[in-house]
Protein backbone atom coordinates (compact mmCIF):
# COMPACT_ATOMS: atom_id res chain seq x y z
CA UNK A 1 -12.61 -78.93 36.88
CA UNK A 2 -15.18 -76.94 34.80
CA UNK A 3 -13.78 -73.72 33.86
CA UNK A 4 -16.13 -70.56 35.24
CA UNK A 5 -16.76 -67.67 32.56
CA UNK A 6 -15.36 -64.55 33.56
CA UNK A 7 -17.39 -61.42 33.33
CA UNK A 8 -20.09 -63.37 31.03
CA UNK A 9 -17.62 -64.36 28.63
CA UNK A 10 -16.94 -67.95 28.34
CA UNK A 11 -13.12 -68.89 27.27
CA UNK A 12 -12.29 -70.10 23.83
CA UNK A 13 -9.13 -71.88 22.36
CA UNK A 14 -7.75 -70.82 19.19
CA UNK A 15 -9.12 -73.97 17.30
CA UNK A 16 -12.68 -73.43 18.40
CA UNK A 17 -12.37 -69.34 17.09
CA UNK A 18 -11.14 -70.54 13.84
CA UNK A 19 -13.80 -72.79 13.59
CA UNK A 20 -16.42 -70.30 14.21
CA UNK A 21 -14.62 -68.11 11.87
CA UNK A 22 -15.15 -70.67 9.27
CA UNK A 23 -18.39 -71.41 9.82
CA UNK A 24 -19.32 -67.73 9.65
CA UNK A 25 -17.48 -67.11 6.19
CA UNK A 26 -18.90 -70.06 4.86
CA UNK A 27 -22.46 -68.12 5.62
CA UNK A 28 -21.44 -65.49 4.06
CA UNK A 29 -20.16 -63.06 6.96
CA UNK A 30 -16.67 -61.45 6.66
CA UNK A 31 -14.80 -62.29 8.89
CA UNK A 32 -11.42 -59.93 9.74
CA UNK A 33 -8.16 -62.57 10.69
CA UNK A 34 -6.24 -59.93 12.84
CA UNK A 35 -2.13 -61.38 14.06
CA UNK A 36 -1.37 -58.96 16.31
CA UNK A 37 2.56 -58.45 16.18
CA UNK A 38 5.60 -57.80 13.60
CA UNK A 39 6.23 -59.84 11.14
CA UNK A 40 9.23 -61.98 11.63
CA UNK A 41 11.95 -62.45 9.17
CA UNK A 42 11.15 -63.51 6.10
CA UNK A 43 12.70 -67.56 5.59
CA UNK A 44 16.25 -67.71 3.85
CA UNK A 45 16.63 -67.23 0.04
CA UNK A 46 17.32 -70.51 -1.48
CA UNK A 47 17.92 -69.54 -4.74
CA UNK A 48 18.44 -65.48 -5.75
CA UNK A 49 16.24 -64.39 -8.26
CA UNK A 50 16.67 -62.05 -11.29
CA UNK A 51 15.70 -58.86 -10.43
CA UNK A 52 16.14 -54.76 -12.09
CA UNK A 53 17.00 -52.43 -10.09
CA UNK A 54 16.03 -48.85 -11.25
CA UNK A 55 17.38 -45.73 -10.31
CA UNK A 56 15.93 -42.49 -10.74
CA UNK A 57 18.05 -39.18 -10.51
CA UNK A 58 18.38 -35.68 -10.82
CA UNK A 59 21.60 -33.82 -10.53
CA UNK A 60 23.56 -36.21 -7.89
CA UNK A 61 26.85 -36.17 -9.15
CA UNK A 62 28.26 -35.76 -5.61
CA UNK A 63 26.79 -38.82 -4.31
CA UNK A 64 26.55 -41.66 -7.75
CA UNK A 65 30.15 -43.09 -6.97
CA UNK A 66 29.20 -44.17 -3.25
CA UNK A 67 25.91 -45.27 -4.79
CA UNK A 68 27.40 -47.64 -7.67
CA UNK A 69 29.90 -48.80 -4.61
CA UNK A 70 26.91 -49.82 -1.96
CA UNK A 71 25.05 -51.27 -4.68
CA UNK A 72 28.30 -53.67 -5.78
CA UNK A 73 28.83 -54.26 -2.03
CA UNK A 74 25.57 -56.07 -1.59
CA UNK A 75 25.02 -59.20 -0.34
CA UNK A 76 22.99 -59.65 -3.57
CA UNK A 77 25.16 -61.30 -6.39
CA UNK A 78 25.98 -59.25 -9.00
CA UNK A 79 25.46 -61.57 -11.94
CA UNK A 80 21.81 -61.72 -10.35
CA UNK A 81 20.58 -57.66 -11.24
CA UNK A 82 20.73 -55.36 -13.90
CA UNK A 83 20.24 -51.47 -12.83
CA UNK A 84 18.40 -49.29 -15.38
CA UNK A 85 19.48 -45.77 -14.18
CA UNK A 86 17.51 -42.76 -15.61
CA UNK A 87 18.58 -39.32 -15.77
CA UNK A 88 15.97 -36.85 -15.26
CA UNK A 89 17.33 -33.77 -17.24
CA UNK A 90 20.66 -33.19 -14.78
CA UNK A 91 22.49 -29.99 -15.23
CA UNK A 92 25.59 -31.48 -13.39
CA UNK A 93 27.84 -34.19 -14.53
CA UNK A 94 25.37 -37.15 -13.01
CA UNK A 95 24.88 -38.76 -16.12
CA UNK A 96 28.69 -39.41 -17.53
CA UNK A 97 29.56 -39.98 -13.71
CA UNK A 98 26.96 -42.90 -13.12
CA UNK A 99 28.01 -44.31 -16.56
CA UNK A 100 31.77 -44.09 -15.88
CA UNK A 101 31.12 -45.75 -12.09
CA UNK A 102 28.97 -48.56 -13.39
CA UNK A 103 31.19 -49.34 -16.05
CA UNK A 104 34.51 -49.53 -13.81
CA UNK A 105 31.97 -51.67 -11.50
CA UNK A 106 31.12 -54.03 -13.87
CA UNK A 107 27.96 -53.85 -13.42
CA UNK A 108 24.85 -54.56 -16.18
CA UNK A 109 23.54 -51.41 -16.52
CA UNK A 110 21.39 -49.14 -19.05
CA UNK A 111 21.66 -45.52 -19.09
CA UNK A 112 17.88 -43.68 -20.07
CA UNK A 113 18.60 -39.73 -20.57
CA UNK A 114 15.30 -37.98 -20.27
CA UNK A 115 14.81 -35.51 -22.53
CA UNK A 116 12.15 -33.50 -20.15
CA UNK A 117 11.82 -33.12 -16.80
CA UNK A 118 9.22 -36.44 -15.80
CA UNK A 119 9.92 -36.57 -11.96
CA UNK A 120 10.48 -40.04 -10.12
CA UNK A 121 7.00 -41.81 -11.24
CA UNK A 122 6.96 -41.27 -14.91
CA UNK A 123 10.82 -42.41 -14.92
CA UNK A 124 10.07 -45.31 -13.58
CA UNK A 125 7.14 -46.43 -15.58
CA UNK A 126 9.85 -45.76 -18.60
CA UNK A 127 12.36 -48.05 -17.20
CA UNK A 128 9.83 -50.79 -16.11
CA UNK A 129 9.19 -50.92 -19.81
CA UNK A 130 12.55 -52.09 -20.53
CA UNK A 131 13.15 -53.93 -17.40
CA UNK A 132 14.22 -57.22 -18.43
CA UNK A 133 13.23 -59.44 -14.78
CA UNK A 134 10.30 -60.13 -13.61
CA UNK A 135 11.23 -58.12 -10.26
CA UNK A 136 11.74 -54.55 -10.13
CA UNK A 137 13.41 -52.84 -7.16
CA UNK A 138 13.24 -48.64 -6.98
CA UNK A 139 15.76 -47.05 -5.01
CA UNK A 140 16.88 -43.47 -4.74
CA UNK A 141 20.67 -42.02 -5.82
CA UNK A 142 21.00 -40.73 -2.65
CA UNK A 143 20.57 -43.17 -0.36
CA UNK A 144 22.57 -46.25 0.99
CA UNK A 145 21.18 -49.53 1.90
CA UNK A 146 22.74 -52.43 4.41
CA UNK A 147 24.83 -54.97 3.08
CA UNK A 148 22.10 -57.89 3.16
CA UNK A 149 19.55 -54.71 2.41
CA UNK A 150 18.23 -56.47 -1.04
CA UNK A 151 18.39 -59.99 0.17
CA UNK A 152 16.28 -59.55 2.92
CA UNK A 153 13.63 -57.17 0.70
CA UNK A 154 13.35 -59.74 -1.88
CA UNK A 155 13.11 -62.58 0.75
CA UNK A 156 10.05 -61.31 1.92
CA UNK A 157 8.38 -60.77 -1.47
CA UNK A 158 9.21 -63.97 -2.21
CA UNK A 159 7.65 -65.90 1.04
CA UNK A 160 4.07 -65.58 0.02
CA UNK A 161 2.18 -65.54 -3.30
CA UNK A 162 -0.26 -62.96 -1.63
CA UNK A 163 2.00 -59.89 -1.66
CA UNK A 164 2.96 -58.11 -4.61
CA UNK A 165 5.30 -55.26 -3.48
CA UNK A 166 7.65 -54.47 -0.04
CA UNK A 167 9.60 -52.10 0.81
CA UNK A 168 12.33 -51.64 3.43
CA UNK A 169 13.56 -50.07 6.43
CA UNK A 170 14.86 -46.33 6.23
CA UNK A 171 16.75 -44.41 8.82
CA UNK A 172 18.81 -41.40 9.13
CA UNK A 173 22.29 -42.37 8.41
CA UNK A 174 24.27 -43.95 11.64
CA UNK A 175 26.43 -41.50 13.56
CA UNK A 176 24.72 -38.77 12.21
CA UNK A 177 23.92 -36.84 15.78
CA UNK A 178 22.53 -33.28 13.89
CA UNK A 179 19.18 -31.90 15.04
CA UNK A 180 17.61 -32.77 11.95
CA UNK A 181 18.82 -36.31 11.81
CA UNK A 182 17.42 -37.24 15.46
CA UNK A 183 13.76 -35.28 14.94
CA UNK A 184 13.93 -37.64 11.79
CA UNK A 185 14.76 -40.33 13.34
CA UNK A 186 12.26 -39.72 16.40
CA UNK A 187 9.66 -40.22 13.67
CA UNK A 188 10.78 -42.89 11.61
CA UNK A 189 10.73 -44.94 15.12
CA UNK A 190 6.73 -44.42 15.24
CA UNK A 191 6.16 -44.46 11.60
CA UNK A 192 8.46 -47.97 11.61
CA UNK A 193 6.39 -49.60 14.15
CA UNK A 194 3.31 -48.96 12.83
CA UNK A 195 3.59 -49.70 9.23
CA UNK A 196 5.37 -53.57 10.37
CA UNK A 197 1.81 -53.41 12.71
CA UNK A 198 0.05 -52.91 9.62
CA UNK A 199 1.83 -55.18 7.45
CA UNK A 200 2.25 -58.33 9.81
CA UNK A 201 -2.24 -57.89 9.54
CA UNK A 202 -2.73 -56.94 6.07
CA UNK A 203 -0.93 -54.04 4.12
CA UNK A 204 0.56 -51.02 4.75
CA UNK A 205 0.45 -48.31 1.85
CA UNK A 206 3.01 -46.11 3.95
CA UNK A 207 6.13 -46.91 1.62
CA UNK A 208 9.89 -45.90 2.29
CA UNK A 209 10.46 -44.87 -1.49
CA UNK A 210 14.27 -45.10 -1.05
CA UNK A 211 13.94 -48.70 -0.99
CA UNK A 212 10.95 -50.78 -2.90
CA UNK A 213 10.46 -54.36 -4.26
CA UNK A 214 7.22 -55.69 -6.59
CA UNK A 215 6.64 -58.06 -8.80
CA UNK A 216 6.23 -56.56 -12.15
CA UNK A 217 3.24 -58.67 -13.76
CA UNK A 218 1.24 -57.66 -10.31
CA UNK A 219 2.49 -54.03 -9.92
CA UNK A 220 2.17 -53.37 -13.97
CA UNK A 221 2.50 -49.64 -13.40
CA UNK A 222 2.61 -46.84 -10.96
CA UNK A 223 0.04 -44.00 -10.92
CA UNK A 224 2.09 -41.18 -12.29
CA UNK A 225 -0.78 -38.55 -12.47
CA UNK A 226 -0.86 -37.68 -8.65
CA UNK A 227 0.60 -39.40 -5.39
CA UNK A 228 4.29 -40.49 -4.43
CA UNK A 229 5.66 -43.59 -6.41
CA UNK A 230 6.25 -45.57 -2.98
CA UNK A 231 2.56 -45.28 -1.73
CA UNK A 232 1.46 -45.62 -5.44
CA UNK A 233 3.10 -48.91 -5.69
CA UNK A 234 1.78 -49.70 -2.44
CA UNK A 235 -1.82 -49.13 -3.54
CA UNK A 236 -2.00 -50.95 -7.33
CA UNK A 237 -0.87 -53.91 -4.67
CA UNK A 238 -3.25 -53.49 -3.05
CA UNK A 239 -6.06 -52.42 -5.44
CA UNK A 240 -5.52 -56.26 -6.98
CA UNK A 241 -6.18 -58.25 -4.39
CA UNK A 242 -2.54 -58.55 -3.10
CA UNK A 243 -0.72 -57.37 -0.14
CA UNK A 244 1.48 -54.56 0.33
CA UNK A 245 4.53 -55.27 3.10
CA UNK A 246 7.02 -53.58 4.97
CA UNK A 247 10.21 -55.60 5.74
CA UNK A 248 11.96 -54.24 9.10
CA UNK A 249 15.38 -56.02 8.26
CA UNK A 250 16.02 -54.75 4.69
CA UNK A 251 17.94 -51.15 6.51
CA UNK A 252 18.40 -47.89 4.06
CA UNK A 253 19.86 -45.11 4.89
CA UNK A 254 19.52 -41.41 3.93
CA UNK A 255 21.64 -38.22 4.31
CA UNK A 256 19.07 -35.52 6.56
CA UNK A 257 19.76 -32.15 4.86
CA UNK A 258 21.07 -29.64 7.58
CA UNK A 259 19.83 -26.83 5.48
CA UNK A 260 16.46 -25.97 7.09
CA UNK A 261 15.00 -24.71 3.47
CA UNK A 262 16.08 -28.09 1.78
CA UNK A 263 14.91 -30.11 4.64
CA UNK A 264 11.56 -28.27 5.12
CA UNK A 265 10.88 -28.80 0.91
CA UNK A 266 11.84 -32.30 0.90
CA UNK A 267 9.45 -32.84 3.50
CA UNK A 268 6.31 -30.71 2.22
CA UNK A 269 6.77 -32.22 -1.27
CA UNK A 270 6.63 -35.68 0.61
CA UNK A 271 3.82 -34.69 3.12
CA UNK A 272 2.11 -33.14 -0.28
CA UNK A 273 2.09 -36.29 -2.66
CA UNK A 274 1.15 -39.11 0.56
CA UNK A 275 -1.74 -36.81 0.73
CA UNK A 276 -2.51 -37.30 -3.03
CA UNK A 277 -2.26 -41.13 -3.22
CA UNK A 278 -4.33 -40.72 0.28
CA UNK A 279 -7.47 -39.39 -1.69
CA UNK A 280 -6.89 -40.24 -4.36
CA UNK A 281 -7.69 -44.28 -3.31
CA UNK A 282 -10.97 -43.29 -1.47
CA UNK A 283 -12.93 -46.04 -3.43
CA UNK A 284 -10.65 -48.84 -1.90
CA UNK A 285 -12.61 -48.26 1.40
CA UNK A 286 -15.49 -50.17 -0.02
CA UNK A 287 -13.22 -53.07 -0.14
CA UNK A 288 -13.47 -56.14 3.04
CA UNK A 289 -10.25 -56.17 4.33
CA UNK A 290 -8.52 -55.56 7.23
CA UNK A 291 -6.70 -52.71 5.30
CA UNK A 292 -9.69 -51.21 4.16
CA UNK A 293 -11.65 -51.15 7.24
CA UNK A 294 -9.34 -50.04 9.92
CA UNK A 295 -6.02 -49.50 8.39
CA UNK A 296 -6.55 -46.93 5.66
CA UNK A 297 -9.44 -45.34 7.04
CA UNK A 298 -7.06 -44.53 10.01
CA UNK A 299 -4.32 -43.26 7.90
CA UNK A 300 -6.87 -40.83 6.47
CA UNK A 301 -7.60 -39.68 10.03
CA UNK A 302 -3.98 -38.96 10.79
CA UNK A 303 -3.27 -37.32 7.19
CA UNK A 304 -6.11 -34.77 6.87
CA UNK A 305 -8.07 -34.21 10.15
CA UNK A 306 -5.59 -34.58 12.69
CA UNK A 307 -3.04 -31.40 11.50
CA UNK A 308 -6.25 -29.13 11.36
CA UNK A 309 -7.39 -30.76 15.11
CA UNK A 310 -4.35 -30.75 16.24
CA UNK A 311 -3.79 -26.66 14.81
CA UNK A 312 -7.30 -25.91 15.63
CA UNK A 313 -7.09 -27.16 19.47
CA UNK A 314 -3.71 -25.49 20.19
CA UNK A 315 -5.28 -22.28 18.83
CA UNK A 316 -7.63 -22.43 21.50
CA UNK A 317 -6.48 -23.95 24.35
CA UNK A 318 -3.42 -20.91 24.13
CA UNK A 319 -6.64 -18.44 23.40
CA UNK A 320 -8.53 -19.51 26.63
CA UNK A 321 -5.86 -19.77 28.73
CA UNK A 322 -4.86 -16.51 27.73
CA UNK A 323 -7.97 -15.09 28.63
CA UNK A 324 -8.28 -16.56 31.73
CA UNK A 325 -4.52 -16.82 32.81
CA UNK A 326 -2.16 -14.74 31.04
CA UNK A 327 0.82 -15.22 32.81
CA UNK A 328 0.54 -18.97 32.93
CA UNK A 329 -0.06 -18.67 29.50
CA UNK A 330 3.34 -17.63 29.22
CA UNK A 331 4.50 -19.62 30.87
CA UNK A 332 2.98 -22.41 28.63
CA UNK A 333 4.71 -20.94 25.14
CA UNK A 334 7.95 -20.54 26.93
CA UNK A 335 8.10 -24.24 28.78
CA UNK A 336 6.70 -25.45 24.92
CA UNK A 337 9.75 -23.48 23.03
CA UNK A 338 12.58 -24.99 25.78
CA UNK A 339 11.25 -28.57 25.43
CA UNK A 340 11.34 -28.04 21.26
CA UNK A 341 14.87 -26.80 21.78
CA UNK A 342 16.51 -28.90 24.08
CA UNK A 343 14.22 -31.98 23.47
CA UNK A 344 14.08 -31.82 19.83
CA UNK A 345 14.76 -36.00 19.14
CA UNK A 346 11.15 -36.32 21.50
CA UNK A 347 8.54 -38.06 19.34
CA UNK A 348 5.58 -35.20 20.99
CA UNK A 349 8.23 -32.57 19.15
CA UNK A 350 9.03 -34.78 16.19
CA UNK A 351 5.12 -35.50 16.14
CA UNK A 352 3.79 -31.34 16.19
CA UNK A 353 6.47 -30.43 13.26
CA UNK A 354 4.77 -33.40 10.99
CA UNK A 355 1.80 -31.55 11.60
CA UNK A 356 3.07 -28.80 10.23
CA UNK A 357 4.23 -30.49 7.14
CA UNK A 358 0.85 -32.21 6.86
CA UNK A 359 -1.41 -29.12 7.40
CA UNK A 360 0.91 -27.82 4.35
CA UNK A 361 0.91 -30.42 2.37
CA UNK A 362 -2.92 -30.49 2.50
CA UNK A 363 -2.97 -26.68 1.22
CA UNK A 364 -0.33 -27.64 -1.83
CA UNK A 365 -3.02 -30.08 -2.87
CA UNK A 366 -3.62 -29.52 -6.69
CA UNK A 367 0.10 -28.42 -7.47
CA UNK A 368 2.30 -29.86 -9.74
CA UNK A 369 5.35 -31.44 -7.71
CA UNK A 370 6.30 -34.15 -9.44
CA UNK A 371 9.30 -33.68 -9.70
CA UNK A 372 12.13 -32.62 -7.29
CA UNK A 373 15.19 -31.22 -6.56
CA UNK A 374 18.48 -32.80 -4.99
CA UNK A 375 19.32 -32.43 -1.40
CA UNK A 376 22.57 -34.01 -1.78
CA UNK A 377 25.47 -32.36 0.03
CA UNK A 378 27.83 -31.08 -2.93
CA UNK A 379 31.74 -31.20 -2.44
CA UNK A 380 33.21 -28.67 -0.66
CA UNK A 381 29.43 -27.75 1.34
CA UNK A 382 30.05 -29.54 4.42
């Protein structure tokens, strides 16, 4: 029986689309291979690479014992990685602490004391330098990955010749039921699902700096002028031809700062430099990709016109109905500030505060803030 076409649209099997795909390229056209879906995991290391890890910190001497402990604990053996850890000017006891915890661990280290403060980009271009594997892995001092974490990253970069960098999972840490902690993790849910979206197509340049993998004669250095040292990475992936991934099974964890003033600066310094590396890329939209055509061009929506839509519109939907109802109006605000309070883990809430760290990350453009400062919990602070 001769199949009817439906709506003027005659049906095609997968073999006959790739074939007209072909023939298309092979005029010249671009054609745009879209997998819808996540990527799944990454085939089993047979063999475990040499790899560096480097660690970039500024006074976390309440936190670099756990560290050095989660990264002995890995999955990853031990005789496999050397960690380069660099010292960005601490005033606490960071640096003798880190030495003293990776020497009891037994672990191959190398100790870089910065002499001025260089923030998380320039530190790491320094200890690339004397990185001694030909894969580098960044990770934060404050932050603690799963077990199989770095088997699972590396896994991935490993699987195909076309992607030079990857980074991993992160998440609030587990059982931590604060306010901040479940607004965070209301957005990392979203932001998750759509960077493995955009990495199971092409690339995502939306890194999780607390946990990144790249091959270091593709990723030769990181942009340390302007932009965050994940997305950075991300994009000199990208910028050479190479694909930029996001691996859903290599889990980090991070402490949420319960302080509002530490949380709300960690987040505008972050909101801040994804805005730099976002315009600061603008010519890769010439490129044809998948990345470069929808992608990026819909990160750049989300990063700079939809806080001042999003501002602008609630300005004057409030205004109007104001005008015209004032008591509803009220009624609005109120309803708005008891759904914020009680429902503050809801993605719409978790969704309107990023706009507020986006609409002021977008007026910090031009300021220096390369460098940071620690939102580790000290002893004693709770």
């Amino acid at each position: 029986m001769t199949e009817q076409p439906v709506d003027g649209l005659m049906p095609f099997h997968a073999m006959e689309i790739l074939k007209r795909a072909k023939a298309m390229e092979a005029d010249g056209r671009v054609v745009c291979h879209l997998e819808l879906g996540e990527p799944g995991a990454p085939p089993a290391l047979k063999e475990y690479p040499p790899i560096s890890i480097v660690i970039s910190a500024y006074n976390e001497e309440a936190v670099i014992h756990k560290r050095v402990e989660n990264i002995l604990e890995s999955s990853y053996p031990s005789d496999r990685y050397e960690v380069i850890f660099v010292d960005d000017c601490s005033s606490d006891n960071t640096r003798a602490l880190a030495e003293e915890a990776f020497r009891k661990a037994g672990i191959t280290h190398r100790i870089i004391a910065n002499t001025e403060r260089l923030g998380t980009n320039r530190s790491y271009n320094k200890a690339m330098q004397l990185a001694r594997f030909p894969i580098v892995v960044t990770t934060d001092a404050d932050v603690f990955f799963e077990r199989r974490a770095l088997e699972h990253l590396i896994a991935r970069l490993v699987s195909d010749d076309r992607i030079a960098a990857v980074c991993g999972d992160l998440h609030p840490l587990p059982g931590d039921g604060s306010h901040p902690a479940q607004m965070e993790s209301a957005y990392r849910n979203y932001y998750g699902r759509m960077c493995s979206w955009e990495s199971a197509v092409d690339s995502t340049y939306t890194f999780n700096g607390a946990l990144v993998a790249f091959k270091r004669d593709l990723v030769t250095r990181i942009d340390d002028k302007r932009g965050a040292d994940d997305a950075n990475t991300a994009f000199e992936a990208i910028r050479r031809g190479f694909r930029a991934a996001y691996e859903p099974g290599a889990l980090v964890y991070e402490d949420i700062p319960r302080d509002f003033h530490k949380q709300y600066r960690q987040k505008i310094r972050r909101a801040t430099r994804l805005i730099e590396a976002t315009t600061a890329n603008l010519d890769l939209l010439r490129h044809a990709r998948p990345f470069s055509r929808f992608f990026y061009p819909l990160r750049i929506y989300m990063y700079l016109a939809t806080p001042a839509l999003f501002f602008v519109g609630s300005a004057l939907f409030i205004v109007g109905l104001a005008l015209a109802y004032p008591i509803l109006a009220l009624g609005v605000l109120c309803l708005a500030a008891l759904v914020g309070y009680f429902r503050r883990s809801s993605t719409l809430v978790s969704f309107a505060t990023n706009q507020v760290y986006l609409a002021k990350g977008l007026l910090n453009l031009g300021k220096d803030m390369r460098v940071w400062e620690s939102t580790s919990t000290k002893p004693g602070t709770g």
